[in-house]
PDB file of N, CA and C in Angstrom:
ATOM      1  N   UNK A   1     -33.084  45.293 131.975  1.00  0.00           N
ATOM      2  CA  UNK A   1     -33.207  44.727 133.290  1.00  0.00           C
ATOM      3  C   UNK A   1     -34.661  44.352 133.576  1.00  0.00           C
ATOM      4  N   UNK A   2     -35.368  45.383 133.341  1.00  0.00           N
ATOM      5  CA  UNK A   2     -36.781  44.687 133.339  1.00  0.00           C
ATOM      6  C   UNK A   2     -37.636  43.771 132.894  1.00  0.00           C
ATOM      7  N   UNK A   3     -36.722  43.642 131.161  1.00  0.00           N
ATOM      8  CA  UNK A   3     -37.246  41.955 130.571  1.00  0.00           C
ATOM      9  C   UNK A   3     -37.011  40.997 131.542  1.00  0.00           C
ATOM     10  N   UNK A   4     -35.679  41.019 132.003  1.00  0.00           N
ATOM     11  CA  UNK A   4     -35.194  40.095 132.655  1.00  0.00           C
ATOM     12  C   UNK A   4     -35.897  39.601 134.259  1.00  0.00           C
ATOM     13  N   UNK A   5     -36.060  40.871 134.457  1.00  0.00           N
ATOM     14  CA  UNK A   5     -37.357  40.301 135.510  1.00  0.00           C
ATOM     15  C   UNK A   5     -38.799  39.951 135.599  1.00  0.00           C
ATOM     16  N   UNK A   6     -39.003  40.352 134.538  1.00  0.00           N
ATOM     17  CA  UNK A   6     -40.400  39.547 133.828  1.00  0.00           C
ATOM     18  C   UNK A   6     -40.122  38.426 133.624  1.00  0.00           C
ATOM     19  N   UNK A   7     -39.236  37.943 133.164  1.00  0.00           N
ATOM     20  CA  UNK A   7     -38.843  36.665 132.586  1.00  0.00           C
ATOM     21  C   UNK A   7     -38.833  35.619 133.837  1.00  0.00           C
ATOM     22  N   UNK A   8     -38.035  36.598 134.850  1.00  0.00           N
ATOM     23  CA  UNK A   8     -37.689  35.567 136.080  1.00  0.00           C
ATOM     24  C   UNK A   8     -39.169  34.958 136.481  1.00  0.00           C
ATOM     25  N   UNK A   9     -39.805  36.342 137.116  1.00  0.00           N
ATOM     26  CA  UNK A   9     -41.733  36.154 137.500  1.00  0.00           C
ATOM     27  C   UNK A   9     -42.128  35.626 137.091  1.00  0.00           C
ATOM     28  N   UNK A  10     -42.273  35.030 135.513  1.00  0.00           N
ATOM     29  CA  UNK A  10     -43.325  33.854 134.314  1.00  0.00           C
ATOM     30  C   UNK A  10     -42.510  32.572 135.041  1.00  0.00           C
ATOM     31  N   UNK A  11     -41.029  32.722 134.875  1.00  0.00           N
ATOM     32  CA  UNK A  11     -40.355  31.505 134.890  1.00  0.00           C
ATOM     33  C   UNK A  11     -41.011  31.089 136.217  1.00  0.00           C
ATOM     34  N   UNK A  12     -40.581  31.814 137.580  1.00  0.00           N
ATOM     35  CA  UNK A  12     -41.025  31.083 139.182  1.00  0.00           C
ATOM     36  C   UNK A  12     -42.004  31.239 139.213  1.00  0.00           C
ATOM     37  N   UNK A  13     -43.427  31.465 137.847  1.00  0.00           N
ATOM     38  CA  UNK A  13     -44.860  31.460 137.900  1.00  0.00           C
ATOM     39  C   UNK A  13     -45.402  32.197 139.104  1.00  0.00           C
ATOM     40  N   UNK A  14     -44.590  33.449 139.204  1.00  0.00           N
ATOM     41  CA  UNK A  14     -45.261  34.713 140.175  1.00  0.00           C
ATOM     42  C   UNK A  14     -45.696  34.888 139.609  1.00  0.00           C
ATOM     43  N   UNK A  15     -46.400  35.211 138.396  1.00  0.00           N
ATOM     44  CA  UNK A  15     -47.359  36.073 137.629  1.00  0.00           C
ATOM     45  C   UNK A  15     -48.291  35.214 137.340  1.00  0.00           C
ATOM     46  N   UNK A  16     -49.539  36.027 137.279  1.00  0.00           N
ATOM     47  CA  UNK A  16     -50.636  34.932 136.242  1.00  0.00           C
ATOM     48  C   UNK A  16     -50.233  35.089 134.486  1.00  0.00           C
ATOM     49  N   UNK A  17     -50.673  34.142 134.444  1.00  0.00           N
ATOM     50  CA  UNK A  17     -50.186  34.199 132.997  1.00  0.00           C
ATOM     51  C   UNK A  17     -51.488  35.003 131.993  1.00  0.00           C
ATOM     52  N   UNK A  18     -52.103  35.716 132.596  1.00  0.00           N
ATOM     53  CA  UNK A  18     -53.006  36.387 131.250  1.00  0.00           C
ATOM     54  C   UNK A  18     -52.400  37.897 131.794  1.00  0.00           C
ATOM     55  N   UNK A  19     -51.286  38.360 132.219  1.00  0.00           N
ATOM     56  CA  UNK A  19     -50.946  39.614 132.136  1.00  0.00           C
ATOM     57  C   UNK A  19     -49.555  39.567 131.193  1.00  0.00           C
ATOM     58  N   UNK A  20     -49.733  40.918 130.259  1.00  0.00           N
ATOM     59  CA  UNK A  20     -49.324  40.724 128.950  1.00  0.00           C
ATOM     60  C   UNK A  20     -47.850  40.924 129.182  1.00  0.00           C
ATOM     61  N   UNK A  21     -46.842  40.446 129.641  1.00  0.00           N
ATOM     62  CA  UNK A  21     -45.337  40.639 129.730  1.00  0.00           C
ATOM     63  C   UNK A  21     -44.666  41.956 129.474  1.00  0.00           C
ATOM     64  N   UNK A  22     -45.125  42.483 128.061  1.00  0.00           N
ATOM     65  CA  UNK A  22     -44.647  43.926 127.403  1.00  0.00           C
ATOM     66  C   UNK A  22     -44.937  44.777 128.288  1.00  0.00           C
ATOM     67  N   UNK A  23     -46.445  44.463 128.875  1.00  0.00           N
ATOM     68  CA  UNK A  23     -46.939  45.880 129.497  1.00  0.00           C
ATOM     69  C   UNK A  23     -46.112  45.355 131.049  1.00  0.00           C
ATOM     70  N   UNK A  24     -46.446  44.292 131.455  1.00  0.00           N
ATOM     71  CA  UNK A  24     -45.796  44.237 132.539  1.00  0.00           C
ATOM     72  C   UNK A  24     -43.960  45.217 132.707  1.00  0.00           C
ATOM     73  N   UNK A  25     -43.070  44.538 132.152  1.00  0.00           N
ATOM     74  CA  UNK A  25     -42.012  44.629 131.305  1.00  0.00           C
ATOM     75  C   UNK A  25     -41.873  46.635 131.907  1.00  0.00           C
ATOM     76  N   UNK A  26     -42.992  47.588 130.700  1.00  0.00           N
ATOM     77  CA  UNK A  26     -43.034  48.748 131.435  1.00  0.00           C
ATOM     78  C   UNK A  26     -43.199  49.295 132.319  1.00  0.00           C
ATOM     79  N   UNK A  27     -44.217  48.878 133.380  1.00  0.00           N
ATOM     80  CA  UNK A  27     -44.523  48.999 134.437  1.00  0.00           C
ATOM     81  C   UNK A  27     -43.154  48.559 135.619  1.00  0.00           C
ATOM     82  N   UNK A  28     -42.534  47.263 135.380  1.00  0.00           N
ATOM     83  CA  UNK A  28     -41.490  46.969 136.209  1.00  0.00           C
ATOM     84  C   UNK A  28     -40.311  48.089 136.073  1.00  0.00           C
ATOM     85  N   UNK A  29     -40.241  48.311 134.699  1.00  0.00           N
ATOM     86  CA  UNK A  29     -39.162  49.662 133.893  1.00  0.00           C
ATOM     87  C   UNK A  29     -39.742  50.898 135.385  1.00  0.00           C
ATOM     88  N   UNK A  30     -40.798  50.999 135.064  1.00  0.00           N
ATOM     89  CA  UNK A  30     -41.321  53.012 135.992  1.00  0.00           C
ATOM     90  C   UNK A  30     -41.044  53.034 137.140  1.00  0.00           C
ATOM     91  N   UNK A  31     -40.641  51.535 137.654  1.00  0.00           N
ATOM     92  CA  UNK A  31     -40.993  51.417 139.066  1.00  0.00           C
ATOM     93  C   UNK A  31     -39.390  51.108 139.395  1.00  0.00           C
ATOM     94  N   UNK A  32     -38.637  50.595 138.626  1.00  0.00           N
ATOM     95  CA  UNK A  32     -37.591  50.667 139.327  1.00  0.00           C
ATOM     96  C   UNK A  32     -36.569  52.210 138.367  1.00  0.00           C
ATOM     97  N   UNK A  33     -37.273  53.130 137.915  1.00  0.00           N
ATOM     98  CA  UNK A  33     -36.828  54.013 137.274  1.00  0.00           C
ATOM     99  C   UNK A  33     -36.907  55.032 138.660  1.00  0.00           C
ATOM    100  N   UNK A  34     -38.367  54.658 139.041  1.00  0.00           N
ATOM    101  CA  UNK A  34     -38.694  55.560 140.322  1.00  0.00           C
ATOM    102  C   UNK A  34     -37.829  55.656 141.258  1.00  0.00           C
ATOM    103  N   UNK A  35     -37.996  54.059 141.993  1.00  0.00           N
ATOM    104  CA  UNK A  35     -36.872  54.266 142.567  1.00  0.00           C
ATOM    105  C   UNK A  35     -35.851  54.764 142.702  1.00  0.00           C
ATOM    106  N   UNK A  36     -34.658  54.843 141.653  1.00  0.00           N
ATOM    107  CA  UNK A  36     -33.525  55.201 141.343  1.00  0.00           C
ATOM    108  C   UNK A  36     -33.626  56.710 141.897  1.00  0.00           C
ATOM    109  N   UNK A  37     -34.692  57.252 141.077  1.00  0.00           N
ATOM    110  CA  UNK A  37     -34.914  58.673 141.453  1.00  0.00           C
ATOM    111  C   UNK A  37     -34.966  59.537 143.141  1.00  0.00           C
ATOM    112  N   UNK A  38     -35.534  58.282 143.785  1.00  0.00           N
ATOM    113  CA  UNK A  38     -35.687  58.809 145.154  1.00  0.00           C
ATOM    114  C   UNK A  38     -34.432  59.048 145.704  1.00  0.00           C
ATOM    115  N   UNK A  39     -33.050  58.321 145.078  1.00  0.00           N
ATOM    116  CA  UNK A  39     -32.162  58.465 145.871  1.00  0.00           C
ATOM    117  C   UNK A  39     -31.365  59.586 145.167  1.00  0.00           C
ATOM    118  N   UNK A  40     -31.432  60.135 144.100  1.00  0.00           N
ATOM    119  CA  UNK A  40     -31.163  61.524 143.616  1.00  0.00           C
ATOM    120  C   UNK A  40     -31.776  63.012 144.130  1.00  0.00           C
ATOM    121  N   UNK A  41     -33.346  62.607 144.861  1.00  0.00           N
ATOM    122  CA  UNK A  41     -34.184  63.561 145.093  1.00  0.00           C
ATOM    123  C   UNK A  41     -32.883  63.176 146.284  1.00  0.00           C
ATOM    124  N   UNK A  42     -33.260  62.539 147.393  1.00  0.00           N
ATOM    125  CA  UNK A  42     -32.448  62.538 148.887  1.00  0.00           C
ATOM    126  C   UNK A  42     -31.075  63.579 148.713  1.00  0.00           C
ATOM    127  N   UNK A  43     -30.169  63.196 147.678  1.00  0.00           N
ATOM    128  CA  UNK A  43     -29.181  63.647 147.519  1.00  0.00           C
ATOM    129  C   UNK A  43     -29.167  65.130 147.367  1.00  0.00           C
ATOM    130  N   UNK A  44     -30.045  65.832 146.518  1.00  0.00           N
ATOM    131  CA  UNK A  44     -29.941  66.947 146.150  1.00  0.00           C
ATOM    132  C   UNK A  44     -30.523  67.742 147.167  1.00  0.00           C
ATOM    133  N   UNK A  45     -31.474  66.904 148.125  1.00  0.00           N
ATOM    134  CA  UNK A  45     -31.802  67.414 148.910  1.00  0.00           C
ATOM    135  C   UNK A  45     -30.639  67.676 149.912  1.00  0.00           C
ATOM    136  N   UNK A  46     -30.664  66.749 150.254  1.00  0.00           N
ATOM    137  CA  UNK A  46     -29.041  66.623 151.109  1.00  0.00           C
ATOM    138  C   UNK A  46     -27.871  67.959 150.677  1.00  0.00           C
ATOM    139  N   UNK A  47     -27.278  67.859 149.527  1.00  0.00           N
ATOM    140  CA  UNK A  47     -26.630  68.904 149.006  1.00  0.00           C
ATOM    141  C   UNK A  47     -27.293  70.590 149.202  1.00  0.00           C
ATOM    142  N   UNK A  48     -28.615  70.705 148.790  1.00  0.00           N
ATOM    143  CA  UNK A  48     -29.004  71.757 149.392  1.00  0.00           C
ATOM    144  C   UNK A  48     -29.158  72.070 151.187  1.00  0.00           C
ATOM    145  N   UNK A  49     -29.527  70.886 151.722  1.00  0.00           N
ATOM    146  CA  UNK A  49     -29.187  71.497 153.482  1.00  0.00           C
ATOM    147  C   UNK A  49     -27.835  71.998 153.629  1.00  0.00           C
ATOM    148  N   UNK A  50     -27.204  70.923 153.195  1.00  0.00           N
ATOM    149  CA  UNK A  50     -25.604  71.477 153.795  1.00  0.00           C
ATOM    150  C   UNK A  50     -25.150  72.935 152.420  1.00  0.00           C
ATOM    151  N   UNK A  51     -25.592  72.776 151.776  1.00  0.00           N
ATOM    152  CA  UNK A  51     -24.964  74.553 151.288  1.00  0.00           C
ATOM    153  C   UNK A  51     -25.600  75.750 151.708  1.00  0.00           C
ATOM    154  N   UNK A  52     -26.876  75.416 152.393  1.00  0.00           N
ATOM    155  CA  UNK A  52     -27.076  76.556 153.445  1.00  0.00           C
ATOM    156  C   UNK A  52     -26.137  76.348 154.765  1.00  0.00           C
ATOM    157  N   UNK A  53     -25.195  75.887 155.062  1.00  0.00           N
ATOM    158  CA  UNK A  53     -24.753  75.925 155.881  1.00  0.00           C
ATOM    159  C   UNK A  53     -23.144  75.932 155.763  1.00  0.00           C
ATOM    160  N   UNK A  54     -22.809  76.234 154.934  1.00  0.00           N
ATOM    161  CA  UNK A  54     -21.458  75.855 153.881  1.00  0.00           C
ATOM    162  C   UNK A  54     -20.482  77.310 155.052  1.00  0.00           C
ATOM    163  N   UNK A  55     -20.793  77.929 155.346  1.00  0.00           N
ATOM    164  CA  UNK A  55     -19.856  78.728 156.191  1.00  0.00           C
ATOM    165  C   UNK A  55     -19.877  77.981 157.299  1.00  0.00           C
ATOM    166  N   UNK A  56     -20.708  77.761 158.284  1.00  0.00           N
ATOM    167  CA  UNK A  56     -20.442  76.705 159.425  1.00  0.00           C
ATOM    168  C   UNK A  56     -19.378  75.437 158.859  1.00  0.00           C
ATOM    169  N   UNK A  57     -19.664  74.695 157.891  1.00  0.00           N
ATOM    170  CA  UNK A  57     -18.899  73.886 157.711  1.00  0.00           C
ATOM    171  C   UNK A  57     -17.638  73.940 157.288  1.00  0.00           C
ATOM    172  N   UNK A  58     -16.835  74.927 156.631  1.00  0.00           N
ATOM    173  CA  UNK A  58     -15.990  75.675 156.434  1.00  0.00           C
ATOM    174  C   UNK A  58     -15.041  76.109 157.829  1.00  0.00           C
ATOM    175  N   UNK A  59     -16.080  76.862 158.812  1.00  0.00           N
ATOM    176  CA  UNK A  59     -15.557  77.399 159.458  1.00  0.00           C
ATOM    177  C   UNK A  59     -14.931  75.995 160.606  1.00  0.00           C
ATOM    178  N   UNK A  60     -16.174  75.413 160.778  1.00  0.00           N
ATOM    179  CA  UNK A  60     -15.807  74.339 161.500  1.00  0.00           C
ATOM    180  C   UNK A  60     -14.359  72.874 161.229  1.00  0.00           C
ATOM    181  N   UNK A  61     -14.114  73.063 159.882  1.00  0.00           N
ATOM    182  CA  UNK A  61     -13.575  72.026 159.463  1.00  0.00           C
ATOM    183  C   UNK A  61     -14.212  70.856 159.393  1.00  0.00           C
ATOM    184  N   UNK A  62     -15.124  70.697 159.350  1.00  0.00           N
ATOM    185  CA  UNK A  62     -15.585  69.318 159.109  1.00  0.00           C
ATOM    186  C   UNK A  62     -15.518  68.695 157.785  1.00  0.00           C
ATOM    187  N   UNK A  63     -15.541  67.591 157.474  1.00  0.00           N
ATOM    188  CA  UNK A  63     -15.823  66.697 156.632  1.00  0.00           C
ATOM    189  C   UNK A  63     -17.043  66.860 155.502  1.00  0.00           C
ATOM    190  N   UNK A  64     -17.054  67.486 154.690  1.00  0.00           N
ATOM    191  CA  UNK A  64     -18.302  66.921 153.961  1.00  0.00           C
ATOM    192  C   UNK A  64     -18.632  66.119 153.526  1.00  0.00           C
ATOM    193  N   UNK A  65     -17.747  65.294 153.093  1.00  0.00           N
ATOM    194  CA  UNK A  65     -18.478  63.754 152.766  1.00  0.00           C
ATOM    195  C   UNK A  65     -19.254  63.073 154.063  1.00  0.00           C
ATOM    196  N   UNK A  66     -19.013  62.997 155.114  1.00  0.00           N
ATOM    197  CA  UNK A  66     -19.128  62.508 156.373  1.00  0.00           C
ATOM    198  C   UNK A  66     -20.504  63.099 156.461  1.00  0.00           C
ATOM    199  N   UNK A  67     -20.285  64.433 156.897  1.00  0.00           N
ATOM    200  CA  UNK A  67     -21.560  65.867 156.871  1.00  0.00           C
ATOM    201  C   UNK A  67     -22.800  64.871 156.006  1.00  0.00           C
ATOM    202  N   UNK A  68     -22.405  64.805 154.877  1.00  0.00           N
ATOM    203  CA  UNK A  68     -23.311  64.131 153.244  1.00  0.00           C
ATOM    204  C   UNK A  68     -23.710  62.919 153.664  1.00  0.00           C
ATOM    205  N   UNK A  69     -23.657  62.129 154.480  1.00  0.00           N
ATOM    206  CA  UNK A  69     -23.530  60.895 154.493  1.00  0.00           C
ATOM    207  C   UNK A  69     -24.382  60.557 155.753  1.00  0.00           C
ATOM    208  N   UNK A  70     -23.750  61.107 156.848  1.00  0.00           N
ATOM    209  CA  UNK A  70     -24.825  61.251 157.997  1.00  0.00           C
ATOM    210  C   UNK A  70     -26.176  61.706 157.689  1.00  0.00           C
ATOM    211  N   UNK A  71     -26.233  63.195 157.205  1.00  0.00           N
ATOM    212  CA  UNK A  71     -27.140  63.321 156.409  1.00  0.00           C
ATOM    213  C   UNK A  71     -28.213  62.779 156.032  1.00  0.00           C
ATOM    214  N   UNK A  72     -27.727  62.180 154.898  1.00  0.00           N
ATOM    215  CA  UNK A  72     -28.755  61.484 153.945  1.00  0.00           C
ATOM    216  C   UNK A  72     -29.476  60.208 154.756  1.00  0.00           C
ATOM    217  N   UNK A  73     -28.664  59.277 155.945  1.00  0.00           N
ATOM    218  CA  UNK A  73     -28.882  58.454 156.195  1.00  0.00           C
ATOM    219  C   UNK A  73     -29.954  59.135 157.162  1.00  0.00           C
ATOM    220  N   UNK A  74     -29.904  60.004 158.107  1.00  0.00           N
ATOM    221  CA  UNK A  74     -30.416  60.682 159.050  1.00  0.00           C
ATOM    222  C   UNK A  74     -32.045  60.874 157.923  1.00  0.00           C
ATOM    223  N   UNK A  75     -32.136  61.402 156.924  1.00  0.00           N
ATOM    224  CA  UNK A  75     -33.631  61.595 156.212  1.00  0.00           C
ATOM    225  C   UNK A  75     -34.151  60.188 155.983  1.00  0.00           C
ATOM    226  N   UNK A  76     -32.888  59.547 155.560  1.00  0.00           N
ATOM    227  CA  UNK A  76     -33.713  57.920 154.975  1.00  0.00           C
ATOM    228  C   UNK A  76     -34.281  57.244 155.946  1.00  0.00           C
ATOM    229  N   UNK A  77     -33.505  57.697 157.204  1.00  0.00           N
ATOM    230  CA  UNK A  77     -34.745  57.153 158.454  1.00  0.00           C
ATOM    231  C   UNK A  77     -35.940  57.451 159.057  1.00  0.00           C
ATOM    232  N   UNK A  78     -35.435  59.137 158.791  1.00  0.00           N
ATOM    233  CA  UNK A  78     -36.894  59.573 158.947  1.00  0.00           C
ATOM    234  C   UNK A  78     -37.919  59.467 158.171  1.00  0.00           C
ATOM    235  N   UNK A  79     -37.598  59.314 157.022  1.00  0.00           N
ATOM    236  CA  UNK A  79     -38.872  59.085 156.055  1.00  0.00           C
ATOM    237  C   UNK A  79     -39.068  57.521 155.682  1.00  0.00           C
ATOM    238  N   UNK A  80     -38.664  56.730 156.280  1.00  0.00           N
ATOM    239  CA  UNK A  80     -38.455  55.385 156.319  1.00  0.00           C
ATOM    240  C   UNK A  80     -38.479  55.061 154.786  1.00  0.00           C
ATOM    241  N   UNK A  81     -37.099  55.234 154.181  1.00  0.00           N
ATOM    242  CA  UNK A  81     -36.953  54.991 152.699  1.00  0.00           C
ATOM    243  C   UNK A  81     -36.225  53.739 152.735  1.00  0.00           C
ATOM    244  N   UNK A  82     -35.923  53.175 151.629  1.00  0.00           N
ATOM    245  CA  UNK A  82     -35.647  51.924 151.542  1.00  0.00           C
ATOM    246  C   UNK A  82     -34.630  52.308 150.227  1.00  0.00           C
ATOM    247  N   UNK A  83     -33.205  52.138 150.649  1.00  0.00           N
ATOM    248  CA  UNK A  83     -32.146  52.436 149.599  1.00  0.00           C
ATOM    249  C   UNK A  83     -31.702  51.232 149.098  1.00  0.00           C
TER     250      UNK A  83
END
């Protein structure tokens, strides 16, 4: 995926052309690797709030997917993340 967006950048001449593609190429790789990651950190984070609370939710009947979902969206705003 990342050749491919190097490729696009040379092609619509976003890039200058004395930066070396390969290295570019990796750098585009870390950065959308990163990304990916933030929304696993959110999640696990997410999963750990609500299992400290796993008897309330139990007791209450609620939804956990719902619970999970509000959640996560509720941090991604506060930390103004970009999913």
């Amino acid at each position: 995926m990342s050749k491919r967006i190097v490729d696009t950048l040379y092609r619509e001449e976003l890039v200058v052309q004395d930066v070396d593609p390969k290295e570019l190429a990796k750098e585009v790789e870390r950065i959308l690797l990163e990304e990916l990651l933030v929304e696993d950190r959110v999640n696990d984070e997410v999963r750990k709030m609500l299992s400290e609370h796993e008897g309330q939710i139990d007791r209450g009947g609620y939804d956990y997917r719902k619970l999970f979902d509000l959640t996560k969206q509720k941090l991604i705003r506060d930390r103004g993340i970009i999913v």
